[in-house]
Protein backbone atom coordinates (compact mmCIF):
# COMPACT_ATOMS: atom_id res chain seq x y z
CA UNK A 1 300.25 160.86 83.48
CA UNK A 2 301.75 162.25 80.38
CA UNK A 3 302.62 166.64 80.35
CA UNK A 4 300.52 168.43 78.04
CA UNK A 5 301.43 171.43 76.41
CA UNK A 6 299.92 174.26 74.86
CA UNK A 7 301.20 176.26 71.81
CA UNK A 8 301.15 179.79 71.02
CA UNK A 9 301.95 180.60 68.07
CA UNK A 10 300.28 184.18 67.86
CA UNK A 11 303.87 185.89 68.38
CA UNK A 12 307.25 185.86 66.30
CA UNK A 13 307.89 182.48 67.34
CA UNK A 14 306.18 179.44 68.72
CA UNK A 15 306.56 179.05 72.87
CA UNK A 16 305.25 175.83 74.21
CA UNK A 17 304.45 176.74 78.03
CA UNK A 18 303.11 173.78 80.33
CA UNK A 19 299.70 173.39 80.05
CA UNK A 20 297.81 175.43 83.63
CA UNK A 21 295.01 172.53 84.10
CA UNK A 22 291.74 171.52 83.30
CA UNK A 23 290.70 168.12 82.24
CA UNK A 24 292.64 165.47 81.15
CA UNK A 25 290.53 163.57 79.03
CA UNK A 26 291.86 160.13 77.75
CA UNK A 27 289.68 159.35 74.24
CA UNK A 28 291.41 156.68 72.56
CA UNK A 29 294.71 156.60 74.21
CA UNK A 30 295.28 160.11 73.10
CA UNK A 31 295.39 163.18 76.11
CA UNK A 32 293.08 166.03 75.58
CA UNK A 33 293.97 169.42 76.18
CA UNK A 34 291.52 171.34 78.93
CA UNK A 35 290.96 175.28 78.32
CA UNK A 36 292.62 176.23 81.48
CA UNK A 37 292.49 177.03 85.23
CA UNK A 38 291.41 180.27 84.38
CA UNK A 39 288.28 179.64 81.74
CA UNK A 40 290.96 179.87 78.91
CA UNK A 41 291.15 183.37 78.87
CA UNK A 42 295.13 183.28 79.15
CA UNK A 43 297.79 183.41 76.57
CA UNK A 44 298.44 179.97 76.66
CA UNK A 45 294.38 178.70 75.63
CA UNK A 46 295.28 179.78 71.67
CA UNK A 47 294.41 177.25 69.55
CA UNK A 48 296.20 175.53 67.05
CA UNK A 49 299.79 173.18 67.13
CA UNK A 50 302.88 173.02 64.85
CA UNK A 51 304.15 170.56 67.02
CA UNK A 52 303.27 166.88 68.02
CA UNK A 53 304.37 165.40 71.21
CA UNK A 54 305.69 162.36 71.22
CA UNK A 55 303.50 159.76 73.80
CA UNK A 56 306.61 158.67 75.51
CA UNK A 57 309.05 160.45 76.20
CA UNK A 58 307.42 163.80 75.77
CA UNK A 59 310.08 165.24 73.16
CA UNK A 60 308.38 167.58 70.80
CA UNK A 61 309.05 167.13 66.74
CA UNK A 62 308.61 170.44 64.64
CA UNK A 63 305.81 170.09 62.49
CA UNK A 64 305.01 172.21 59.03
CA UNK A 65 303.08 175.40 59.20
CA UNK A 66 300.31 175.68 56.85
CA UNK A 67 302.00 177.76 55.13
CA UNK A 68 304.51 175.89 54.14
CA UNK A 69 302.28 172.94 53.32
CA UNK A 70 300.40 175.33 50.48
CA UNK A 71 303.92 176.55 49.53
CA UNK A 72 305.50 173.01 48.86
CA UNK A 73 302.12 172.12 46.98
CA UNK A 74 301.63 175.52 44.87
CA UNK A 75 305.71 174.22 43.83
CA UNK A 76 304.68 170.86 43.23
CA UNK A 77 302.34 172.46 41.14
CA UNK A 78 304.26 175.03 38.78
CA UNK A 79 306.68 172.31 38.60
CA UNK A 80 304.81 169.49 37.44
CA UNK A 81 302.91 171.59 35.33
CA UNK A 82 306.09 172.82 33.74
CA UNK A 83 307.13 168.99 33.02
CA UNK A 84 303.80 168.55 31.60
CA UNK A 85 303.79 171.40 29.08
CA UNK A 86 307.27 170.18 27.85
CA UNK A 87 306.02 166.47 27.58
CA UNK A 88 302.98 167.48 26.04
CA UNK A 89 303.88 170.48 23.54
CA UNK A 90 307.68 169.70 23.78
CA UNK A 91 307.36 173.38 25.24
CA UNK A 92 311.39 174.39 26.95
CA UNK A 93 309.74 177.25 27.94
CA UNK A 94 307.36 176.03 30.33
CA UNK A 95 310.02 173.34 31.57
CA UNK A 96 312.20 176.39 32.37
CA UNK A 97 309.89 178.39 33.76
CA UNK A 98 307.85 175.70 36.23
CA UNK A 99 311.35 174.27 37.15
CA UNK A 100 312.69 177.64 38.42
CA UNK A 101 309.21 178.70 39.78
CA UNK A 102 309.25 175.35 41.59
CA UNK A 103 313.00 175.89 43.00
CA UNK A 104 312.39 179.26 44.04
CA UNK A 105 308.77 178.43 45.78
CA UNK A 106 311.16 175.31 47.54
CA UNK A 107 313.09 178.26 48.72
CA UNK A 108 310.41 180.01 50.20
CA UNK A 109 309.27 176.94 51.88
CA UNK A 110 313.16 176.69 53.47
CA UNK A 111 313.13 180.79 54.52
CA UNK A 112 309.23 180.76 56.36
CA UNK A 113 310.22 179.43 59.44
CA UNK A 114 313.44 181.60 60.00
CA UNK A 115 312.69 184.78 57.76
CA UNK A 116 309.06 185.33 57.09
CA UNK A 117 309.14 188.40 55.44
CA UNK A 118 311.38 187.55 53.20
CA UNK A 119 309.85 184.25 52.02
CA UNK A 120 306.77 185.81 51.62
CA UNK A 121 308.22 189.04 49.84
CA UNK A 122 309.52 186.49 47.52
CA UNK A 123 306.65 184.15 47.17
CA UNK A 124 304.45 187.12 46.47
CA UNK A 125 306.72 188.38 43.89
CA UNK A 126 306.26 185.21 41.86
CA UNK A 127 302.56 184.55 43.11
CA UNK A 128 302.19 187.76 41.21
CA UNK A 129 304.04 187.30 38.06
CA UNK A 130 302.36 183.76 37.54
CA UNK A 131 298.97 185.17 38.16
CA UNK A 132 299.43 187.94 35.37
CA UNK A 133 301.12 185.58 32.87
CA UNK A 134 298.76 182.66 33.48
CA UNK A 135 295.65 184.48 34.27
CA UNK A 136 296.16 186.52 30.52
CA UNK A 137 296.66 182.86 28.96
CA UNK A 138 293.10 181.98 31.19
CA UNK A 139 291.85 184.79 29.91
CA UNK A 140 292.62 184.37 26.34
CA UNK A 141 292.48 180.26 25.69
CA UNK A 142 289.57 179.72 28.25
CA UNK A 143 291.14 176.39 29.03
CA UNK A 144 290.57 175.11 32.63
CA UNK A 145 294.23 173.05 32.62
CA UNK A 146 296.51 174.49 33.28
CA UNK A 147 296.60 177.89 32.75
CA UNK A 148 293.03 178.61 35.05
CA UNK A 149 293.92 176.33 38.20
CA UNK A 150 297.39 177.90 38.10
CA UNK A 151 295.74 180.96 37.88
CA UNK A 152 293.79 180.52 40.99
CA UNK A 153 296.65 179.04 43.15
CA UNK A 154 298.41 181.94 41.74
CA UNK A 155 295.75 184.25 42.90
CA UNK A 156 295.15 182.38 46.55
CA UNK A 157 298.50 182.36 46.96
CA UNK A 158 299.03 186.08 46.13
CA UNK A 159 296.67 186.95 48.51
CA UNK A 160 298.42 184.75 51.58
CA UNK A 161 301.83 186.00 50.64
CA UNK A 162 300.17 189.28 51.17
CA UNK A 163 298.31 188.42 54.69
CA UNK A 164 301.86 186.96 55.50
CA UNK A 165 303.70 189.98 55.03
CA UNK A 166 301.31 192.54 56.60
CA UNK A 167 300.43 190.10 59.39
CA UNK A 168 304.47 190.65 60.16
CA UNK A 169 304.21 194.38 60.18
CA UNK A 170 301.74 194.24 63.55
């Protein structure tokens, strides 16, 4: 019978404590993960896993957070979009811009597991800045590509940057 665990990730790091019971239900070859001995009112019943276990040995592998997922995509973003304003204007500008925007948002994806507040002091920073450049060019052109969806990853972004550094403060 494999060992389940359970994550919690509500605190400044992620502790994976032995599971305390409940039901062991097998659906498909994968283990389930009961609430508890203790009607999953303890520490260890909070939802949600960066980590997979491995089925046979029972070594844990790291996993993304979402935030780092939205991070690497928001840079995949601002970068391809810079390569696509240079290929299609011949803009340097934009090529300059998404490429650095890209590198530093690939930095803030490296610093969010080990320094949160700074990744997301930085990724706000920019968040920020591309919101107010792109949103005026929304504003002004009207055009959906690229200037509004960057504008709205921009503004989502922004606004998790934001949760991410006052969720920090607590």
């Amino acid at each position: 019978m494999p060992t389940t665990f359970t994550v919690d990730s509500a605190g400044e790091g992620i502790d994976v404590l032995p599971d305390s019971g409940g039901s062991n239900d097998n659906f498909g070859g994968v283990s389930g993960n009961g609430g508890g001995g203790n009607g999953g009112n303890d520490d260890n019943s909070k939802g949600g896993s960066n980590e997979s276990e491995d089925q046979s040995g029972g070594n844990k592998e790291e996993g993304m957070s979402m935030s780092q997922k939205l991070t690497l995509g928001y840079a995949a973003l601002v970068g391809i979009g810079g390569i696509m304003g240079y290929l299609k204007g011949g803009s340097q500008k934009s090529l300059i811009a998404g490429g650095l925007s890209a590198l530093v948002l690939y930095s803030v994806y490296t610093l969010l597991p080990s320094n949160p507040v700074l990744a997301s002091a930085l990724g706000l920073g920019l968040s920020a800045s591309l919101l107010g450049v792109m949103g005026s060019r929304f504003k002004k052109s009207g055009k959906i590509f690229p200037a509004g969806v960057v504008s709205f990853a921009s503004l989502v972004m922004t606004g998790g940057y934001l949760h991410g550094i006052l969720r920090s403060l607590h």
